[in-house]
PDB file of N, CA and C in Angstrom:
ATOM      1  N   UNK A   1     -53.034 224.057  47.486  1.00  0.00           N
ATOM      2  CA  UNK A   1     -51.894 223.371  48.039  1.00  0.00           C
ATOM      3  C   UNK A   1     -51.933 221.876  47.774  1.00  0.00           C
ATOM      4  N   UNK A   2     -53.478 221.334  47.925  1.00  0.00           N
ATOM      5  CA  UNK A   2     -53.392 220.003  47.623  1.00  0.00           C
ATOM      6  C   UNK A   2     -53.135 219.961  46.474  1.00  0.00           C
ATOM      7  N   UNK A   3     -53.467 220.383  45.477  1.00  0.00           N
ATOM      8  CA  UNK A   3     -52.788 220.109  44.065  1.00  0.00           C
ATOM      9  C   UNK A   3     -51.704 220.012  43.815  1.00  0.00           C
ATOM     10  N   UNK A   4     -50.826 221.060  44.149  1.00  0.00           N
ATOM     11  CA  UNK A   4     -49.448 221.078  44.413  1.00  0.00           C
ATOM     12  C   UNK A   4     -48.828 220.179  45.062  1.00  0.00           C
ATOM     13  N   UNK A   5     -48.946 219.623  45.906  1.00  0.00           N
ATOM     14  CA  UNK A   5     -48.549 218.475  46.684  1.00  0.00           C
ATOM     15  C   UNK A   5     -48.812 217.256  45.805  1.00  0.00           C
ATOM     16  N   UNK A   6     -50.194 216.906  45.613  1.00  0.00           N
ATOM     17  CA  UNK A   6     -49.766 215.803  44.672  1.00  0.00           C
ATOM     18  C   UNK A   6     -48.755 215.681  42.809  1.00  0.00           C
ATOM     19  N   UNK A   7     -49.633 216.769  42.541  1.00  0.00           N
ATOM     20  CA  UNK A   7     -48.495 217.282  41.611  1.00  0.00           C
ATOM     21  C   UNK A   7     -46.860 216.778  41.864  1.00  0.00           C
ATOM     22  N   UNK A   8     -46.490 217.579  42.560  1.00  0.00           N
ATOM     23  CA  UNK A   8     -45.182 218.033  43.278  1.00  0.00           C
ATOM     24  C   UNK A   8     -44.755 216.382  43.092  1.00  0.00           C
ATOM     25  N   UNK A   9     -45.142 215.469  44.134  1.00  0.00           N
ATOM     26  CA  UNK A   9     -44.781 214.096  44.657  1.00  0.00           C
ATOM     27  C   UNK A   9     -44.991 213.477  43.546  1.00  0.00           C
ATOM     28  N   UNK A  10     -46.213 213.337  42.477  1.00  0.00           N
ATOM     29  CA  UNK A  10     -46.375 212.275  41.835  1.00  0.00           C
ATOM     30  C   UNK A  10     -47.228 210.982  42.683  1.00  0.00           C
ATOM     31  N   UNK A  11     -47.588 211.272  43.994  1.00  0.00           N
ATOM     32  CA  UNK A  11     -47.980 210.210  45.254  1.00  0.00           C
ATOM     33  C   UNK A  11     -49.665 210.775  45.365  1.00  0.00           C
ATOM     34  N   UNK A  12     -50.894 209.939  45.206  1.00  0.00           N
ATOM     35  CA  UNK A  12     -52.489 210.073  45.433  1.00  0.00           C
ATOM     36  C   UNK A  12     -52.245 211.117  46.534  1.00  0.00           C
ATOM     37  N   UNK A  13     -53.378 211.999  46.959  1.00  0.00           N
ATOM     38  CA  UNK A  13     -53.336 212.712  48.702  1.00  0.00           C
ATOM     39  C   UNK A  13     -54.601 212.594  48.757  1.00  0.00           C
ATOM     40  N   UNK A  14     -54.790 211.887  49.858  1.00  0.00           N
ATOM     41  CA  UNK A  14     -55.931 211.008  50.268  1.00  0.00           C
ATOM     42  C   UNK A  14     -56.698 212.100  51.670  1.00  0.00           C
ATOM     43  N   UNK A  15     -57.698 213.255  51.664  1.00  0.00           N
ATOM     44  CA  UNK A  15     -58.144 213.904  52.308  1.00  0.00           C
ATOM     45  C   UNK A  15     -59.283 212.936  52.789  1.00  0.00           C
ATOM     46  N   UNK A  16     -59.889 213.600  54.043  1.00  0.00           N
ATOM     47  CA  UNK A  16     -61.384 213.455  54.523  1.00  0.00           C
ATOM     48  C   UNK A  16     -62.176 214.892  54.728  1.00  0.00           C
ATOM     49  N   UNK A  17     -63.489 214.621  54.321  1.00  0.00           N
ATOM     50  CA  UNK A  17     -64.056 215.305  54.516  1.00  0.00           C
ATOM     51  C   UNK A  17     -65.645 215.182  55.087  1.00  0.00           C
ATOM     52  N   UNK A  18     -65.979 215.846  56.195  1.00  0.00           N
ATOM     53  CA  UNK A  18     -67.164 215.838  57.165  1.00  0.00           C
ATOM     54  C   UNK A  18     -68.028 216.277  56.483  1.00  0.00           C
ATOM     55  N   UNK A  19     -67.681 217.542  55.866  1.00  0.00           N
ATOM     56  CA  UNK A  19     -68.945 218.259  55.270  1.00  0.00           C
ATOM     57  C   UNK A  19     -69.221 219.259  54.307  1.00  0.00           C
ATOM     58  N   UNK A  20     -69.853 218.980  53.472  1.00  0.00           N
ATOM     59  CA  UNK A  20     -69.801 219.792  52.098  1.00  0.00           C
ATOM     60  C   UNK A  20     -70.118 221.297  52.469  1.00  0.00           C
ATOM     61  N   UNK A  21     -68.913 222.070  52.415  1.00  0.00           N
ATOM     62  CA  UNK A  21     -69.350 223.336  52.299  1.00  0.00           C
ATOM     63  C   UNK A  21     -68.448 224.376  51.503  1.00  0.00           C
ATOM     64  N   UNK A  22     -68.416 225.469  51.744  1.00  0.00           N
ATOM     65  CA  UNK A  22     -67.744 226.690  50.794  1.00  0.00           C
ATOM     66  C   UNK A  22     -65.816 225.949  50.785  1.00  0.00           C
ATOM     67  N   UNK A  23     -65.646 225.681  52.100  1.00  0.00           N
ATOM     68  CA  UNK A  23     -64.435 225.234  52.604  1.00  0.00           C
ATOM     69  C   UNK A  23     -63.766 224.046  51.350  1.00  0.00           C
ATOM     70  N   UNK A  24     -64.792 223.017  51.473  1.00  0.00           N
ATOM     71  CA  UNK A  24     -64.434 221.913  50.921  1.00  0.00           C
ATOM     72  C   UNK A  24     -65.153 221.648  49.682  1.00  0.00           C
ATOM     73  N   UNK A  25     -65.696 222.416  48.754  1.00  0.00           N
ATOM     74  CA  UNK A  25     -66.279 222.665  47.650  1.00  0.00           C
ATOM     75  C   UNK A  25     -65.016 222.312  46.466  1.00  0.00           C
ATOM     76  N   UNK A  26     -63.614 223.163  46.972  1.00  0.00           N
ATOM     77  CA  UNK A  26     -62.325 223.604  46.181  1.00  0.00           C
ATOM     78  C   UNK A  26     -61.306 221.827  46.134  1.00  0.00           C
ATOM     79  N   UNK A  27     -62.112 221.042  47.364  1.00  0.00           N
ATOM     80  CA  UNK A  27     -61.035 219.865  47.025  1.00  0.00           C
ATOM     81  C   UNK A  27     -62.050 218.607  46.846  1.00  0.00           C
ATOM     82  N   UNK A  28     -63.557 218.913  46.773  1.00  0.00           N
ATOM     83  CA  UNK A  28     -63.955 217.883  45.840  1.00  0.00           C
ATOM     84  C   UNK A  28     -64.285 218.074  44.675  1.00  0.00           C
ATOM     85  N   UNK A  29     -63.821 218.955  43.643  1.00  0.00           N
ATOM     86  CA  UNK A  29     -63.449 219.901  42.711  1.00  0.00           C
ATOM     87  C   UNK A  29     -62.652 219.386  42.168  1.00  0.00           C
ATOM     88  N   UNK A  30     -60.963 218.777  42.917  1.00  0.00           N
ATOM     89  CA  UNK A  30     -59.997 218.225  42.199  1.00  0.00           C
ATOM     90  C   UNK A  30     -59.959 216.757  42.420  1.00  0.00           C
ATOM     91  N   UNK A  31     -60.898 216.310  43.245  1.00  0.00           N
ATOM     92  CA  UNK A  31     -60.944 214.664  43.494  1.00  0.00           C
ATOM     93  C   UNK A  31     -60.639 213.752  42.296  1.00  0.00           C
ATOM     94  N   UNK A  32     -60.269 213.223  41.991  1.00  0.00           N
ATOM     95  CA  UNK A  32     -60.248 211.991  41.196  1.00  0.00           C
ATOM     96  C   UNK A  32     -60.987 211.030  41.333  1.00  0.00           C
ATOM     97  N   UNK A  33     -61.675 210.493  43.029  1.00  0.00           N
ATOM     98  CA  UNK A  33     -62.386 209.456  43.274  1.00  0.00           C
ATOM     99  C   UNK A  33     -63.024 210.023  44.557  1.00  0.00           C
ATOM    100  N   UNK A  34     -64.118 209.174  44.901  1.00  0.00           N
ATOM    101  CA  UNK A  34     -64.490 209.478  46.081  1.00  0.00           C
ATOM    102  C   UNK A  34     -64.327 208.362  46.963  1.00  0.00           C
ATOM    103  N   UNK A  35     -64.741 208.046  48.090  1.00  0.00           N
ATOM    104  CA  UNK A  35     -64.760 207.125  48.717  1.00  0.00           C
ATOM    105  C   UNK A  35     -65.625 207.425  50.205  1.00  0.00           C
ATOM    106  N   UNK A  36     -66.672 206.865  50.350  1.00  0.00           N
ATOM    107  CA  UNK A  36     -68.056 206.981  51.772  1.00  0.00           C
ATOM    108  C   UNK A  36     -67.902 205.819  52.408  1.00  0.00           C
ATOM    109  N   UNK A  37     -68.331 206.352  53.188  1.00  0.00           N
ATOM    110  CA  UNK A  37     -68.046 205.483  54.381  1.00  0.00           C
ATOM    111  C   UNK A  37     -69.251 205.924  55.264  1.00  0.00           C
ATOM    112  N   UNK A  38     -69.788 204.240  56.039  1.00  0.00           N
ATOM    113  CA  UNK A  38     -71.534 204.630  56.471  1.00  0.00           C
ATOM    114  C   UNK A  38     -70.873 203.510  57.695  1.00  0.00           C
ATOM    115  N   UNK A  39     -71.573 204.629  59.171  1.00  0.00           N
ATOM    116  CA  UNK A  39     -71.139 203.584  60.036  1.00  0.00           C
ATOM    117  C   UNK A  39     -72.445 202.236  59.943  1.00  0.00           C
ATOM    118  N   UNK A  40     -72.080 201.109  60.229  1.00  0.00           N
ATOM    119  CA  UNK A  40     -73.393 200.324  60.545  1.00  0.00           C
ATOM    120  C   UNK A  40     -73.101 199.555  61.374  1.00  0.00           C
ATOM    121  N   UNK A  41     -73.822 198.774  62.135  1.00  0.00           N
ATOM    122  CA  UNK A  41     -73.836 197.868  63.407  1.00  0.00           C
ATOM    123  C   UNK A  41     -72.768 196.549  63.033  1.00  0.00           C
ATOM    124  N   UNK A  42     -72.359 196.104  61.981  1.00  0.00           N
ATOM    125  CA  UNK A  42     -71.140 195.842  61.965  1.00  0.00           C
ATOM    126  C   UNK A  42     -69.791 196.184  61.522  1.00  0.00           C
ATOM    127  N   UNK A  43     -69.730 197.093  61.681  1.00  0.00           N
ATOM    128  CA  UNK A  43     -68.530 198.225  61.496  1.00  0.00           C
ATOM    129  C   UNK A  43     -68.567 199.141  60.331  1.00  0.00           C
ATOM    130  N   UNK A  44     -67.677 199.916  59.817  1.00  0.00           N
ATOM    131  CA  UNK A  44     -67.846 200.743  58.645  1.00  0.00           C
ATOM    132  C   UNK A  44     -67.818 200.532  57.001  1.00  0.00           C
ATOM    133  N   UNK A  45     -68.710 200.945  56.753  1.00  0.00           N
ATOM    134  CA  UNK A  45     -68.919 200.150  55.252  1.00  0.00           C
ATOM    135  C   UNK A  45     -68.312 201.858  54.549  1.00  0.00           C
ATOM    136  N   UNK A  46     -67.343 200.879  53.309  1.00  0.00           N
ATOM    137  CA  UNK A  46     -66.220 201.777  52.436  1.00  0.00           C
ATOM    138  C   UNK A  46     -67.457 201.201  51.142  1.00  0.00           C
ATOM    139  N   UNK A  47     -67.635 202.181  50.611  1.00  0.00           N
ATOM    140  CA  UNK A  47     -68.207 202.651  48.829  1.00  0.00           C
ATOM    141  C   UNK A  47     -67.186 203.720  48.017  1.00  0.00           C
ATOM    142  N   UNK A  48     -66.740 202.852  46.753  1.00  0.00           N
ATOM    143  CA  UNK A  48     -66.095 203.947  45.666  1.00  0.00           C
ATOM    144  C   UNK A  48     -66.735 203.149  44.470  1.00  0.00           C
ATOM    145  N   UNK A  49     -66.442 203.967  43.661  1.00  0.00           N
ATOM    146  CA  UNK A  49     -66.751 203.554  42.139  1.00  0.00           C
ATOM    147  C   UNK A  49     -66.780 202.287  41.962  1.00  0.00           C
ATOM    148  N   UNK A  50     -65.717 201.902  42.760  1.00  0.00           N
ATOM    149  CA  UNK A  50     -65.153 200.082  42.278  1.00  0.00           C
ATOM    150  C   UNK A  50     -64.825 198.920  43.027  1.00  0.00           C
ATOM    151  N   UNK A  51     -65.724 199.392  44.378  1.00  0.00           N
ATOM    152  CA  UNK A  51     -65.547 198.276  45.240  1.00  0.00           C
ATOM    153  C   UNK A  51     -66.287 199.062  46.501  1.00  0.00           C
ATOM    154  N   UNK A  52     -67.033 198.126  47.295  1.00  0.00           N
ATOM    155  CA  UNK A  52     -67.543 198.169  48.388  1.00  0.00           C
ATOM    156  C   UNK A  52     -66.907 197.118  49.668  1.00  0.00           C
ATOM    157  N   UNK A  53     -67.210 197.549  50.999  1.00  0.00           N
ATOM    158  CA  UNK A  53     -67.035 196.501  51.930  1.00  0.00           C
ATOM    159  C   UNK A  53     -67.994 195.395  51.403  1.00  0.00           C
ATOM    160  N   UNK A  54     -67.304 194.078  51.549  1.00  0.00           N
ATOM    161  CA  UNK A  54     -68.357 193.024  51.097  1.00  0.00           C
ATOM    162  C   UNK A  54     -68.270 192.089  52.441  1.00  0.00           C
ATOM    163  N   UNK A  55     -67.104 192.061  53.370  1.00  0.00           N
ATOM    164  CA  UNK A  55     -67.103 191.157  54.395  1.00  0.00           C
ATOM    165  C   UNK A  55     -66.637 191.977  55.955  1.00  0.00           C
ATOM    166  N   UNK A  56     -67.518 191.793  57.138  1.00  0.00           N
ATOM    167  CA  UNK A  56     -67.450 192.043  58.278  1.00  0.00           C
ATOM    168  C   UNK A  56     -66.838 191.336  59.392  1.00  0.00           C
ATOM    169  N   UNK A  57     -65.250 192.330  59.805  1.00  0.00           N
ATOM    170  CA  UNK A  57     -64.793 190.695  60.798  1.00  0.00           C
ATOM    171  C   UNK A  57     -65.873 190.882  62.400  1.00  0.00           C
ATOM    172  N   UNK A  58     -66.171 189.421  62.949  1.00  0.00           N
ATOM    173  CA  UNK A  58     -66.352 189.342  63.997  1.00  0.00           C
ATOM    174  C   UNK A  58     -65.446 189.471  65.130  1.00  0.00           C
ATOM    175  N   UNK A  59     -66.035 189.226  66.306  1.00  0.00           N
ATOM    176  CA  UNK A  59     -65.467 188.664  67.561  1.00  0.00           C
ATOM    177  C   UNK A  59     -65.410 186.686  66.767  1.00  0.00           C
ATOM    178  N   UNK A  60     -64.171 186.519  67.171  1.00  0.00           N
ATOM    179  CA  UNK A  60     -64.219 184.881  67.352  1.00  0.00           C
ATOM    180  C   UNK A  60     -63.740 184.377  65.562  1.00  0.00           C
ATOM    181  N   UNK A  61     -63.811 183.354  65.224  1.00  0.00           N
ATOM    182  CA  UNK A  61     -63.592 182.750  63.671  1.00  0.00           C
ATOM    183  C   UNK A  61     -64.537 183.270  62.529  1.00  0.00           C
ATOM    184  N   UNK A  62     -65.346 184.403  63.000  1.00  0.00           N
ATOM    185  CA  UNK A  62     -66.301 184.166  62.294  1.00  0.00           C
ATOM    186  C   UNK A  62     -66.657 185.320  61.380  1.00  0.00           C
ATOM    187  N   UNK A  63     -66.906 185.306  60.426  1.00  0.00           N
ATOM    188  CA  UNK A  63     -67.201 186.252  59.771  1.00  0.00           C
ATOM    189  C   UNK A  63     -68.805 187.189  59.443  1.00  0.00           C
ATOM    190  N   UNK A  64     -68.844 188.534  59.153  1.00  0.00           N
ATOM    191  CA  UNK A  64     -70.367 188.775  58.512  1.00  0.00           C
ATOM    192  C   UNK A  64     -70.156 189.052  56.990  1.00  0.00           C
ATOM    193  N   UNK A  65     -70.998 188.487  56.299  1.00  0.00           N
ATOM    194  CA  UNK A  65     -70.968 189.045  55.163  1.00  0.00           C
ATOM    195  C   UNK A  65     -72.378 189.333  54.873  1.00  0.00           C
ATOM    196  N   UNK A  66     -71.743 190.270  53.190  1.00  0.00           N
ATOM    197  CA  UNK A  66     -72.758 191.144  52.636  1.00  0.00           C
ATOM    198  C   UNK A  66     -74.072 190.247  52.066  1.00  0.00           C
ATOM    199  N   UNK A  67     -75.410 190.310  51.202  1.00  0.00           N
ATOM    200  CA  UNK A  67     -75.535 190.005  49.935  1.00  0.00           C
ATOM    201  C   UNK A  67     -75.150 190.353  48.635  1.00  0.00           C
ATOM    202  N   UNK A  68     -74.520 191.375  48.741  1.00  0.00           N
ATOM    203  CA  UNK A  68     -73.263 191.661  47.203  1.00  0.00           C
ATOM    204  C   UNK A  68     -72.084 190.884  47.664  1.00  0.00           C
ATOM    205  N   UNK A  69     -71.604 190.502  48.314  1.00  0.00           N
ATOM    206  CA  UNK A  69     -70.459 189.385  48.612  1.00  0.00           C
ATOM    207  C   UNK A  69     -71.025 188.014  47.806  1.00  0.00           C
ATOM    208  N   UNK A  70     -72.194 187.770  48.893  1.00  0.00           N
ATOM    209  CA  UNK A  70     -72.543 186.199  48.060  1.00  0.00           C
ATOM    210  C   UNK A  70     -73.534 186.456  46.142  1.00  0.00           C
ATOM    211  N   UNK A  71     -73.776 187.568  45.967  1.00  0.00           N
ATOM    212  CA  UNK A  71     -74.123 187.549  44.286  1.00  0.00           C
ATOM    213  C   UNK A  71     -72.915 187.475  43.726  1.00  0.00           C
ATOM    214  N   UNK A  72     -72.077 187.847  44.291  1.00  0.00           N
ATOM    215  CA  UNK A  72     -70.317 187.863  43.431  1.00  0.00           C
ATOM    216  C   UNK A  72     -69.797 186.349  43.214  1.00  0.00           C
ATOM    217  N   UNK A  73     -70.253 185.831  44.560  1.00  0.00           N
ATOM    218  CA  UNK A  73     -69.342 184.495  44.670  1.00  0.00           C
ATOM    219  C   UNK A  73     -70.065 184.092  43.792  1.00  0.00           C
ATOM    220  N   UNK A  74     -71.713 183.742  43.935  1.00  0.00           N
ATOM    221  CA  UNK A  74     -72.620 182.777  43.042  1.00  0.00           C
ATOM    222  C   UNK A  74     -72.349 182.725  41.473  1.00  0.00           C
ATOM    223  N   UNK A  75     -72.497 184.326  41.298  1.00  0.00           N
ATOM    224  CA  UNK A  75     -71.985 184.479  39.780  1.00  0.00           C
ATOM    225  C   UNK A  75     -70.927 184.042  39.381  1.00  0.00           C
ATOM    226  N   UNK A  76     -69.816 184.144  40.115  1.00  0.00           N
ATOM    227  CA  UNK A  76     -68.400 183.902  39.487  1.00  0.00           C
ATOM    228  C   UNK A  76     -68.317 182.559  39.505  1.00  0.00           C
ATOM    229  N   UNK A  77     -68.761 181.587  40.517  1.00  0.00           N
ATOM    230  CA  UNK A  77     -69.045 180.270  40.242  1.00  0.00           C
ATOM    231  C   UNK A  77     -70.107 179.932  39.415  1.00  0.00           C
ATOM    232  N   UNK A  78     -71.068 180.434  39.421  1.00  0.00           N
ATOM    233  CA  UNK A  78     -71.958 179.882  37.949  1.00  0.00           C
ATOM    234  C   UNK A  78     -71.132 179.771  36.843  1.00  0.00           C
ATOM    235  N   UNK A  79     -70.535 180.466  36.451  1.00  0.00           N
ATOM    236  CA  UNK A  79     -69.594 181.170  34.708  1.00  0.00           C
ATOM    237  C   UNK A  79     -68.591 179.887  35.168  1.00  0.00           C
ATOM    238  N   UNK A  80     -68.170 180.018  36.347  1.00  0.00           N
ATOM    239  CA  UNK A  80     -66.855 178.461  36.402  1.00  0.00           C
ATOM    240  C   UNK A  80     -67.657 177.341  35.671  1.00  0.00           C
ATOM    241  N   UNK A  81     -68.430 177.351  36.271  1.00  0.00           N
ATOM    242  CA  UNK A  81     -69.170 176.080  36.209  1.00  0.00           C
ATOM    243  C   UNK A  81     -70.018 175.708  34.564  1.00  0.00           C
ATOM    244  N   UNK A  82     -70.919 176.780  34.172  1.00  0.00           N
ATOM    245  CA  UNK A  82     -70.831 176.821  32.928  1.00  0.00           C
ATOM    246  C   UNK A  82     -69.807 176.334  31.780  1.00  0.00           C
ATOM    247  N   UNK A  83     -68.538 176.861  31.851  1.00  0.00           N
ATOM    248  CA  UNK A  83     -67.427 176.504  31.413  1.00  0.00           C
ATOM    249  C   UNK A  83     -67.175 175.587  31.103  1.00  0.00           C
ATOM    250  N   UNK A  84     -66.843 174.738  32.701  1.00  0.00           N
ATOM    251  CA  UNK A  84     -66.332 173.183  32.612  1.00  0.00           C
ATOM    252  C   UNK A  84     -67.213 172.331  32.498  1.00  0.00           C
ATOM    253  N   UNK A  85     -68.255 172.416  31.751  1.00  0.00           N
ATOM    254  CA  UNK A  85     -69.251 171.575  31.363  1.00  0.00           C
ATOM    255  C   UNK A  85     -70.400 171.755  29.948  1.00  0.00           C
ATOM    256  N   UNK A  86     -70.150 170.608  29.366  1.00  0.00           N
ATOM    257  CA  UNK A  86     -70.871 170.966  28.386  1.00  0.00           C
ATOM    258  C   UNK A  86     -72.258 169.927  28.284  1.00  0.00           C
ATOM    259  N   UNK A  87     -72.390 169.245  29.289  1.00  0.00           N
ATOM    260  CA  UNK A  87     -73.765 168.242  29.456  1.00  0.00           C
ATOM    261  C   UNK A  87     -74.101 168.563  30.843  1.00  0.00           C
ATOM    262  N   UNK A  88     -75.226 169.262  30.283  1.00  0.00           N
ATOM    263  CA  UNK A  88     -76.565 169.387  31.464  1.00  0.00           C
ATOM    264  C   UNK A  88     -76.869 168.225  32.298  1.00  0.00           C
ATOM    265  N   UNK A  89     -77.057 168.510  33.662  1.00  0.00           N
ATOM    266  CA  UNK A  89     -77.291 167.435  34.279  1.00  0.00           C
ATOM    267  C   UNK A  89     -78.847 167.095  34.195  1.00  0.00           C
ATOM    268  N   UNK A  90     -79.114 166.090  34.598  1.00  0.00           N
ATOM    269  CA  UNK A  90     -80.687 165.839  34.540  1.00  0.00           C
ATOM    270  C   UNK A  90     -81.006 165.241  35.742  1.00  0.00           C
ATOM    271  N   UNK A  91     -82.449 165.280  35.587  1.00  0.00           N
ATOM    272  CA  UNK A  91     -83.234 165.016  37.175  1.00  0.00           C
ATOM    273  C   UNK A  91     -83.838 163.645  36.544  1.00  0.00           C
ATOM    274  N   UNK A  92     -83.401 162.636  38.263  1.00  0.00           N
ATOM    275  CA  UNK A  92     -83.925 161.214  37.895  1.00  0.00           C
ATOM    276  C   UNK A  92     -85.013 161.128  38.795  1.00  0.00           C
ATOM    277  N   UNK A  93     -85.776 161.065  39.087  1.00  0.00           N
ATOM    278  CA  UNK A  93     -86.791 160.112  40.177  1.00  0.00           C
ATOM    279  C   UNK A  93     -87.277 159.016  40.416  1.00  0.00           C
ATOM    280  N   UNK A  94     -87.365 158.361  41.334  1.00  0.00           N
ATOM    281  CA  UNK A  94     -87.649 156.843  41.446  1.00  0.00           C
ATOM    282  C   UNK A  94     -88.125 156.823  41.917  1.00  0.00           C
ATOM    283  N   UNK A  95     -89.209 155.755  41.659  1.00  0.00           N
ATOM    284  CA  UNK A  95     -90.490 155.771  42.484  1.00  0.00           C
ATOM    285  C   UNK A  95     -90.365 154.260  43.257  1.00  0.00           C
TER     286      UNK A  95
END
């Protein structure tokens, strides 16, 4: 039926499933993607192929984040930064 339905619509059909068995063997069979989900002490962390939770909201202004959040930022600003520069900085000391 799920096939048919998405078929039918042309629209993703986005199931859950608790637990691998005879039942649900037949519709992670036709999945296209997966997507897990792990509770943890700051709320639920989403994993697919192509993206993870990287940031946790708090109580108040404040945020939690991952360490795959900040390797993303660092990297993507290193390569900025690389870029717009073509003279190495250097180290002065004074004595």
């Amino acid at each position: 039926r799920l096939a048919r339905y998405a078929r039918d619509s042309g629209l993703p059909v986005l199931t859950t499933r608790t637990t691998a068995d005879d039942f649900s063997d037949p519709v992670a069979h036709l999945a296209d993607g997966v997507i897990e989900v792990e509770q943890t002490t700051f709320g639920p962390r989403f994993r697919g192929s192509d993206f993870e939770t990287l940031v946790y909201a708090e109580n108040g202004p404040t945020m939690q984040t991952t360490l795959t959040y900040w390797a993303r930022i660092l990297g993507a600003r290193q390569a900025l930064h690389e870029e717009g520069t073509t003279n190495q900085p250097t180290t002065r000391v004074s004595h």
